[in-house]
C-alpha atoms as a PDB file:
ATOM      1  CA  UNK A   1      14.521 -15.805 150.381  1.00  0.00           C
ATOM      2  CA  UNK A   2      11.832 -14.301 148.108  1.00  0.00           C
ATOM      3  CA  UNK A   3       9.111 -16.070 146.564  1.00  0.00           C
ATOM      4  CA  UNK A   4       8.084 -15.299 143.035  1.00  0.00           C
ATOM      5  CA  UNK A   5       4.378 -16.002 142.010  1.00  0.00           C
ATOM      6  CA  UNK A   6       4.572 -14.892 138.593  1.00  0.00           C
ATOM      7  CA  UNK A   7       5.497 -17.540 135.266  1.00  0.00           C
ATOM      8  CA  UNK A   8       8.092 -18.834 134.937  1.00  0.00           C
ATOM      9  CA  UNK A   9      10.404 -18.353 131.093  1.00  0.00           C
ATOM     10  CA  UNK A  10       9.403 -21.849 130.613  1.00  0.00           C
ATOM     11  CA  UNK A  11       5.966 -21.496 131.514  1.00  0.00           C
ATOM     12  CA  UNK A  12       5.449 -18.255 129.185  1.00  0.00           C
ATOM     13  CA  UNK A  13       7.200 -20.399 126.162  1.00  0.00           C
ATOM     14  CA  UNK A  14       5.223 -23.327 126.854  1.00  0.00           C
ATOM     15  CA  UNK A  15       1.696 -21.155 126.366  1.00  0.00           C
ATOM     16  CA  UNK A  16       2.915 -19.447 123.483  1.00  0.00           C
ATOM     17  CA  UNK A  17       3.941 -22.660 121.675  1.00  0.00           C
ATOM     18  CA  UNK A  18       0.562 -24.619 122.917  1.00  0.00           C
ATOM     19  CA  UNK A  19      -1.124 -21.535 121.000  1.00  0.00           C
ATOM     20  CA  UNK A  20       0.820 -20.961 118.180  1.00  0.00           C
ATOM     21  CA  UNK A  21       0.049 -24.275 117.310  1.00  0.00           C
ATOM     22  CA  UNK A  22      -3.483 -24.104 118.151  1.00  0.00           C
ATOM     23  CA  UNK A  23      -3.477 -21.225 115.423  1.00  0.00           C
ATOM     24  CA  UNK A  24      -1.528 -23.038 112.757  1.00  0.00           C
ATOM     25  CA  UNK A  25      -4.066 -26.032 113.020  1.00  0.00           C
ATOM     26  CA  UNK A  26      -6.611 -23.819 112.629  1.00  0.00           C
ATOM     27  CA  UNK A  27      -5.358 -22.094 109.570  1.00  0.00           C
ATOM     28  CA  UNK A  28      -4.829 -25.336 107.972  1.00  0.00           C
ATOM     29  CA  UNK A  29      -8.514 -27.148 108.271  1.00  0.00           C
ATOM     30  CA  UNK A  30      -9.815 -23.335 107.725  1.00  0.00           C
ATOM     31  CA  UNK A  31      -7.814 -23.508 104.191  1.00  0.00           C
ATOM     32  CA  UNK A  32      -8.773 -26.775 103.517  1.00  0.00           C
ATOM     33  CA  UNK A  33     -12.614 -26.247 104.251  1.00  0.00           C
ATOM     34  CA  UNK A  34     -12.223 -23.175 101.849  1.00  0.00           C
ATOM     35  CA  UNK A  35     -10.648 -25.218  99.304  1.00  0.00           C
ATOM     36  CA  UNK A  36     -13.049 -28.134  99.571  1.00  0.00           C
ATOM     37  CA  UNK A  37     -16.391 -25.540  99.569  1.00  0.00           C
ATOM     38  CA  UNK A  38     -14.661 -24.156  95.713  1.00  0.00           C
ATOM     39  CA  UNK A  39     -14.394 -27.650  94.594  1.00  0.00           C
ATOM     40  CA  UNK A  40     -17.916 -28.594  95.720  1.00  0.00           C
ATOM     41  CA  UNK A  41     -19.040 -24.650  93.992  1.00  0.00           C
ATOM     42  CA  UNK A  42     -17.708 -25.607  90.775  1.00  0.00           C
ATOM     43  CA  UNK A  43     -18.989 -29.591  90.627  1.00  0.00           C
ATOM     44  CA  UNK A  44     -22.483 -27.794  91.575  1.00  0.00           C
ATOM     45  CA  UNK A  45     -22.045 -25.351  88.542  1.00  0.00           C
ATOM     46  CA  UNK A  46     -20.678 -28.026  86.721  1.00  0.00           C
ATOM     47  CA  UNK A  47     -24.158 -30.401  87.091  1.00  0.00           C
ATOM     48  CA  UNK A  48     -26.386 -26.810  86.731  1.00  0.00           C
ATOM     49  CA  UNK A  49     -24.749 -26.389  83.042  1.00  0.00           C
ATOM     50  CA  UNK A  50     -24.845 -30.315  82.316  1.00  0.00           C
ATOM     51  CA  UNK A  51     -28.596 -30.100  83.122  1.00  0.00           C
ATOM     52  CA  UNK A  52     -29.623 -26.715  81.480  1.00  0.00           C
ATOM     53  CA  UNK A  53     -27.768 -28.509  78.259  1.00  0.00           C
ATOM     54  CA  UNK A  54     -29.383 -31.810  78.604  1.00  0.00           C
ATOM     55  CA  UNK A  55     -32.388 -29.530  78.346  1.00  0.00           C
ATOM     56  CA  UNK A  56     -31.637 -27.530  75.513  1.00  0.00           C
ATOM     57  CA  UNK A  57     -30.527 -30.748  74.119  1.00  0.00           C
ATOM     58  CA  UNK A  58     -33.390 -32.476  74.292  1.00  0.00           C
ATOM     59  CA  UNK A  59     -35.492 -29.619  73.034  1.00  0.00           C
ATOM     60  CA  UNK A  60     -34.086 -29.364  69.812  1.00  0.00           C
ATOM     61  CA  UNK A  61     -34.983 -32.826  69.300  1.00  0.00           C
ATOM     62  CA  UNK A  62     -38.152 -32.222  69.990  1.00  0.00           C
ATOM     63  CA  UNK A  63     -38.535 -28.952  67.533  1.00  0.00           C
ATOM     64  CA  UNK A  64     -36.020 -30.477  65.240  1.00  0.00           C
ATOM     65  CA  UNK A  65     -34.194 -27.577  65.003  1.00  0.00           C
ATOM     66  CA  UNK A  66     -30.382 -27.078  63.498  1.00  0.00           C
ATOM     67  CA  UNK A  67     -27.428 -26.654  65.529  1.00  0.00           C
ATOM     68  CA  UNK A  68     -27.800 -22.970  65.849  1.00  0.00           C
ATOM     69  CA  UNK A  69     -29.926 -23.105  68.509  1.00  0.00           C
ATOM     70  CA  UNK A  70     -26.870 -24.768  70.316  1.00  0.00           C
ATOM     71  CA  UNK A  71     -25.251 -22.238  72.853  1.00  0.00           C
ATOM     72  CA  UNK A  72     -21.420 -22.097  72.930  1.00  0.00           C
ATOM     73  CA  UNK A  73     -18.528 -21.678  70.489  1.00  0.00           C
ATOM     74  CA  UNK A  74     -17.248 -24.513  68.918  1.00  0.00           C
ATOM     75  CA  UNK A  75     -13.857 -25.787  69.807  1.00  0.00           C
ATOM     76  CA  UNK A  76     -12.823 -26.713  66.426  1.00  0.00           C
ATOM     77  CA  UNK A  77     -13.171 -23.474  65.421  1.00  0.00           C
ATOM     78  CA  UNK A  78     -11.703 -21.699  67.991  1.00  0.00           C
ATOM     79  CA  UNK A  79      -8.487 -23.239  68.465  1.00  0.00           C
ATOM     80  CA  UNK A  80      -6.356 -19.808  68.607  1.00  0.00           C
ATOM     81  CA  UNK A  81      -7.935 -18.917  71.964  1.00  0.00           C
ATOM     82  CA  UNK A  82      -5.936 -18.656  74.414  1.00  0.00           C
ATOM     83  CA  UNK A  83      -7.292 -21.069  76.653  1.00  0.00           C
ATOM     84  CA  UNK A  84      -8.755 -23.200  74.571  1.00  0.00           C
ATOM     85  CA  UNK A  85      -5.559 -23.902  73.150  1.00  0.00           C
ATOM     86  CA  UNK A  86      -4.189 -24.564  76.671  1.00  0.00           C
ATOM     87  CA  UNK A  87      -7.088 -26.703  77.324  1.00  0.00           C
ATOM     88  CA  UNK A  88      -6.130 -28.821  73.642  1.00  0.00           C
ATOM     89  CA  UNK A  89      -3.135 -29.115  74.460  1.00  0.00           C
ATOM     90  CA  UNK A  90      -3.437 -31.006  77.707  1.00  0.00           C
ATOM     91  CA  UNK A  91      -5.234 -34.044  75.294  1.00  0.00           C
ATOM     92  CA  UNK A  92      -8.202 -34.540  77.856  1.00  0.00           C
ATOM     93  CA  UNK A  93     -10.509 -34.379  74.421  1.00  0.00           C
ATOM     94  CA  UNK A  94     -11.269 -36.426  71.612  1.00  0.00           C
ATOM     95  CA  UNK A  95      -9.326 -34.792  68.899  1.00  0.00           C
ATOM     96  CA  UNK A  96     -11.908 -37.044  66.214  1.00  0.00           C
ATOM     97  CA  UNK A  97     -14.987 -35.264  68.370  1.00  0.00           C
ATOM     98  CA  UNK A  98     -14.097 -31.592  68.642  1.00  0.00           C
ATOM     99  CA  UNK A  99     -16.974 -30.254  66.415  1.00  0.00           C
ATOM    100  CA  UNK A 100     -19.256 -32.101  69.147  1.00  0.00           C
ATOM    101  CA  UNK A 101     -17.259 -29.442  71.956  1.00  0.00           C
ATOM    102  CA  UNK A 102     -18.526 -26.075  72.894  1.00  0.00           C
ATOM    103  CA  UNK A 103     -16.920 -23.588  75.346  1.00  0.00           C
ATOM    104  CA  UNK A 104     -19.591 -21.340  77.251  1.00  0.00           C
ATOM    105  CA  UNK A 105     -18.576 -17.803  77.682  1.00  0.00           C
ATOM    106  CA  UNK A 106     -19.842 -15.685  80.904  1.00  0.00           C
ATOM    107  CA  UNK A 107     -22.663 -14.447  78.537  1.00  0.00           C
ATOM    108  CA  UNK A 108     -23.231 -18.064  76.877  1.00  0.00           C
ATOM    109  CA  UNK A 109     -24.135 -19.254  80.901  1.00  0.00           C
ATOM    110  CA  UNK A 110     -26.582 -15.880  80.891  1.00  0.00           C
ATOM    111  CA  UNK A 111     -28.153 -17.099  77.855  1.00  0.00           C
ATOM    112  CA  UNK A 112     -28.490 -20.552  79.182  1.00  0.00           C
ATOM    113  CA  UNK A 113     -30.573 -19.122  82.543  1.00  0.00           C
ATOM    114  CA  UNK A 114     -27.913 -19.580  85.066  1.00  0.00           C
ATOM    115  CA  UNK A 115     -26.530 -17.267  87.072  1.00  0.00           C
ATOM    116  CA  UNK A 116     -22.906 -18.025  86.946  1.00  0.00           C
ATOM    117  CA  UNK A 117     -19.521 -17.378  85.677  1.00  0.00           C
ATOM    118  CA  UNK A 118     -16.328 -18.919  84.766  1.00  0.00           C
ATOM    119  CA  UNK A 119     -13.593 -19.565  86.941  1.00  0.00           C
ATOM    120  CA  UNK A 120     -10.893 -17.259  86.419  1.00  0.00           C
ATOM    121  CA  UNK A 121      -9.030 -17.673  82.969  1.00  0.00           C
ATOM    122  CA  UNK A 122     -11.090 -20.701  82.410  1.00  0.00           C
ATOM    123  CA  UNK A 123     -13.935 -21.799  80.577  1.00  0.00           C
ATOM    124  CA  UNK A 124     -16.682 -24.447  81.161  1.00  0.00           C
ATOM    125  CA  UNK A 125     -16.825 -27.189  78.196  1.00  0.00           C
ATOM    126  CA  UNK A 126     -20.166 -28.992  77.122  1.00  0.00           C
ATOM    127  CA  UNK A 127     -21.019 -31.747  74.865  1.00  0.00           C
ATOM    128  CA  UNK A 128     -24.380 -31.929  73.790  1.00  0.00           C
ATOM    129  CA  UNK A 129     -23.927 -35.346  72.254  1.00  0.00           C
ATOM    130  CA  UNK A 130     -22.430 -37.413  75.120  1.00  0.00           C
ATOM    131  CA  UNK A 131     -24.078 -34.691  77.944  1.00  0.00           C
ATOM    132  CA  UNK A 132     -20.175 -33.945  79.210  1.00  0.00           C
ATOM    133  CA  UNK A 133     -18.980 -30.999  81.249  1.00  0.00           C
ATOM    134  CA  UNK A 134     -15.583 -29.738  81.552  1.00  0.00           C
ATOM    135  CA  UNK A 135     -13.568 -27.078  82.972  1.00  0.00           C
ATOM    136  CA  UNK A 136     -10.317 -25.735  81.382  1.00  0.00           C
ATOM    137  CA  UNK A 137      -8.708 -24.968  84.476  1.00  0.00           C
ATOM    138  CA  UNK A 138      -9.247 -28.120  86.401  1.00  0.00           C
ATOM    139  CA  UNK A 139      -9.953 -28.671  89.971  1.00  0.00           C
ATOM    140  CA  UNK A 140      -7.732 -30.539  92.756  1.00  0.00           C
ATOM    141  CA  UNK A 141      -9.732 -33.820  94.072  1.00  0.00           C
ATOM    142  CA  UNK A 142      -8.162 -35.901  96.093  1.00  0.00           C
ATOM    143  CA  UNK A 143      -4.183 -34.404  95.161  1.00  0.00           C
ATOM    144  CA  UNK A 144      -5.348 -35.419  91.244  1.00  0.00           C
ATOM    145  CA  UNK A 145      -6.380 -32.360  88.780  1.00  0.00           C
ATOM    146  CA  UNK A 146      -9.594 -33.322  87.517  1.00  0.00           C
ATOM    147  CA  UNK A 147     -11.295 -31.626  84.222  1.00  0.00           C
ATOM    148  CA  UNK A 148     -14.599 -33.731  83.481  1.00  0.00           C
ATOM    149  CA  UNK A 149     -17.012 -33.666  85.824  1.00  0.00           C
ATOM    150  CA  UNK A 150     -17.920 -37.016  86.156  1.00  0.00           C
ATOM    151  CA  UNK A 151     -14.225 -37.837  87.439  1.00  0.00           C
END
């Protein structure tokens, strides 16, 4: 009788489904970590813009200057946006307060001294009143979709 030293069929399916597992674990926490690290990327923007506006804020009390100096586009008067509208229509804002709501544009961040942009086909929301940031596309935490940063 021969003796085989090789693996046996078993053997061989065994490995492969020890590391096919191995791989799909992997995947998962890697996809998770990434989704976690643009969650923690956006709160971080999210408390840069809320303190660049808090300054800008409190600087035109100081000069008591007129809203102009405020950065953004009003809401109120930019309701046929496309995203905006989106954003409205998901009733996360006071529809008595949207003259108090600006939306920052990629070039309204510039002129605010940060280095960032939006999110894709979204917009960061500020209110210089209450000191409030927003963003129109929402971010997963914890399985809920949260808009307002302090949520």
């Amino acid at each position: 009788m021969r003796k085989e030293d090789g693996l046996s069929i078993i053997e061989i399916i065994l490995a492969l489904t020890i590391i096919i597992g191995l791989i799909i674990a992997g995947y998962t926490a890697l996809k998770k970590w990434g989704e976690n690290k643009k969650i923690e990327d956006i709160k971080g923007n999210m408390l840069l813009i809320q303190g660049k506006c808090k300054i800008l804020k409190e600087g035109k009390k100081v000069n008591k200057t007129e809203d102009s100096t405020l950065i953004g586009s009003k809401i109120s008067d930019n309701r046929e946006n496309e995203i905006v509208a989106e954003f409205l229509n998901k009733k996360i804002l006071d529809e008595e307060k949207l003259e108090e709501y600006y939306f920052l544009t990629d070039e309204d961040l510039k002129s605010l001294g940060l280095d960032l942009k939006n999110e894709a086909n979204s917009y960061y929301i500020v209110n210089y009143e209450e000191n409030t940031v927003f963003i129109t596309s929402g971010y997963n935490n914890d399985e809920n979709i949260e808009y307002k940063l302090s949520e």
